[in-house]
Protein backbone atom coordinates (compact mmCIF):
# COMPACT_ATOMS: atom_id res chain seq x y z
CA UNK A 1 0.00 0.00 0.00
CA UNK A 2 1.80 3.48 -1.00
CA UNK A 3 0.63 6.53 1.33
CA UNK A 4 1.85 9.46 -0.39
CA UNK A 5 2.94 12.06 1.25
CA UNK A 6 2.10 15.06 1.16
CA UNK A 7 -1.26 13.82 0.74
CA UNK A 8 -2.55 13.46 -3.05
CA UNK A 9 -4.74 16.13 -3.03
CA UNK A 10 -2.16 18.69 -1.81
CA UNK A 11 0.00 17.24 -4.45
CA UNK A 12 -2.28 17.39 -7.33
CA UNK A 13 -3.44 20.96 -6.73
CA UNK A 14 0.47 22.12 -6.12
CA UNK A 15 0.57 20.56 -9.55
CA UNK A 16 -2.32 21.65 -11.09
CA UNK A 17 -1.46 25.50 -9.92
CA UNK A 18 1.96 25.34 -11.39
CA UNK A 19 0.96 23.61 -14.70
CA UNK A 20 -2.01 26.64 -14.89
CA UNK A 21 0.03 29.29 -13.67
CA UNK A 22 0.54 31.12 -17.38
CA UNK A 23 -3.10 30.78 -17.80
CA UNK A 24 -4.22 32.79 -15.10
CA UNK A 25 -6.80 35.78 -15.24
CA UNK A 26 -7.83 38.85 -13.32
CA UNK A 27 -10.08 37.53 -10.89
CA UNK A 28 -10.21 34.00 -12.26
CA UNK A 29 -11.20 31.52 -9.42
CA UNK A 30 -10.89 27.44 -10.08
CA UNK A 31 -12.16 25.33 -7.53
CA UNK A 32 -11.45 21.31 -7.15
CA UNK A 33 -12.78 18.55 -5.89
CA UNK A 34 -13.40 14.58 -5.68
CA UNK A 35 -9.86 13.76 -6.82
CA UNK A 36 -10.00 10.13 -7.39
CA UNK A 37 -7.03 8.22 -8.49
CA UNK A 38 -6.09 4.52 -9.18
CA UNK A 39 -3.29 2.84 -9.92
CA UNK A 40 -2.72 0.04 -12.12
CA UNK A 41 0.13 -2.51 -13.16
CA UNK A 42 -1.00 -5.46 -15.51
CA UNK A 43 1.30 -8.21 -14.84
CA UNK A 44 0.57 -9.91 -17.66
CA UNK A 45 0.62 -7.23 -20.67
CA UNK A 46 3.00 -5.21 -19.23
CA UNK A 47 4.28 -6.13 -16.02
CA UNK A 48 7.16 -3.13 -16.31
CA UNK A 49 4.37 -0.33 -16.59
CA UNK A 50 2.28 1.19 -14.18
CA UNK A 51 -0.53 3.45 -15.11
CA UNK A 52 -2.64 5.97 -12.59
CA UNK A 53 -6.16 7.06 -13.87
CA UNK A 54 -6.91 10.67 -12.34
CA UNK A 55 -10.17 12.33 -11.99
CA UNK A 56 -11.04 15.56 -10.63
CA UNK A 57 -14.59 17.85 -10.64
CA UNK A 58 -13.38 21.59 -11.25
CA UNK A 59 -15.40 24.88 -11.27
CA UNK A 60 -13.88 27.94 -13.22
CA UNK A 61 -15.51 31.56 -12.54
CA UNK A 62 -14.23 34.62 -13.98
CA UNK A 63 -16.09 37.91 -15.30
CA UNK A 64 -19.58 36.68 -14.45
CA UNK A 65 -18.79 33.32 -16.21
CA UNK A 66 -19.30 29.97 -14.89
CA UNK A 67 -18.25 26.42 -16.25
CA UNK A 68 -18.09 22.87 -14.54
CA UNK A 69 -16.44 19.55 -15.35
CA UNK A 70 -15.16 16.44 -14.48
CA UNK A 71 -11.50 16.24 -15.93
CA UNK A 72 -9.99 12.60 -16.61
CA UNK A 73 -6.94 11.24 -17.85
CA UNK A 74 -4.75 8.08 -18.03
CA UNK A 75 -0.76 8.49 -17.28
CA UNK A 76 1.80 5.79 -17.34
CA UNK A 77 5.28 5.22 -16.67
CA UNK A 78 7.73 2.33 -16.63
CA UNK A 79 9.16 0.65 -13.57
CA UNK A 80 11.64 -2.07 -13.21
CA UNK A 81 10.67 -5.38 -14.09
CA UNK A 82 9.68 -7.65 -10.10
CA UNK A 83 9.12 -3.88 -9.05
CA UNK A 84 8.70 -3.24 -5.69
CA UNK A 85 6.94 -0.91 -3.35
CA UNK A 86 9.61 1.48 -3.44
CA UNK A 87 9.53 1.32 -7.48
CA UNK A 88 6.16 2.57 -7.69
CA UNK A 89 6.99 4.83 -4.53
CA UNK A 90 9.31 6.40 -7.42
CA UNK A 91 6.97 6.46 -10.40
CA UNK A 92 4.19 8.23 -8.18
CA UNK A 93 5.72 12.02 -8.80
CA UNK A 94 5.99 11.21 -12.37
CA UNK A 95 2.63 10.09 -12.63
CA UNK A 96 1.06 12.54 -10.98
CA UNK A 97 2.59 15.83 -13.13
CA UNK A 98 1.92 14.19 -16.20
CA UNK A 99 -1.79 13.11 -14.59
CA UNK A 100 -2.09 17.13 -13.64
CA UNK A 101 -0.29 18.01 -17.01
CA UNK A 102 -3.56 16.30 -18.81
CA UNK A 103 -6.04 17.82 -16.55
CA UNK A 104 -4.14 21.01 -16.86
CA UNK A 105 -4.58 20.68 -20.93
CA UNK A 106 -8.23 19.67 -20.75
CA UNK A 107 -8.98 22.82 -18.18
CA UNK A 108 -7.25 25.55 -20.43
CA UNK A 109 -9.92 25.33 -23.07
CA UNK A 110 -12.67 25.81 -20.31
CA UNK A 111 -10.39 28.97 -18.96
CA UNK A 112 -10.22 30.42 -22.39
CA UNK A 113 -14.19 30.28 -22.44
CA UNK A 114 -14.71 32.39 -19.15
CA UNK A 115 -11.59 34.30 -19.28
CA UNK A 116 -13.17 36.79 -22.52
């Protein structure tokens, strides 16, 4: 069992802010919420892989303009072959700022839309 540290939620919105920072706005406000996140090795197709699906609900206001989604994407990385905990201890930074890159991507089109 991996228990990230600092927690994933801190992690993700670090992430998230970083990865949005060039996009930001005079009084744009983005609230998330119900990160969910799951990660994945299949032994048999591709035992030195593991993947992390990420979801997150967002709300973006700015001007008077309002718009709400729930973002998804699908990361993966590769991790030694007989991995161990520590191995996927490893992959979890990488996987989560490509997982926020993704989100980040998906969330700049909604920003563009209340951002005129």
């Amino acid at each position: 069992t991996l228990e990230p540290s600092p927690e994933l939620a801190k992690a993700m919105q670090s992430q998230l802010g970083a990865q949005l920072s060039a996009n930001y706005v005079q009084d744009l406000v983005v609230t998330c919420d119900a990160l969910n996140a799951s990660l994945r090795v299949n032994e048999e197709k591709s035992p030195g892989n593991v993947s992390m699906d990420v979801g997150v609900h967002c709300a973006i206001w700015a001007h008077g303009y309002q718009v709400s989604h729930n973002y998804k994407t699908q990361v993966a990385t590769a991790v030694g072959s007989g991995a161990s905990d520590q191995a996927y201890a490893q992959a979890l930074p990488k996987l989560l700022a490509d997982g926020a890159s993704g989100i980040a991507d998906q969330m700049r089109g909604d920003i563009s839309k209340v951002a005129r």
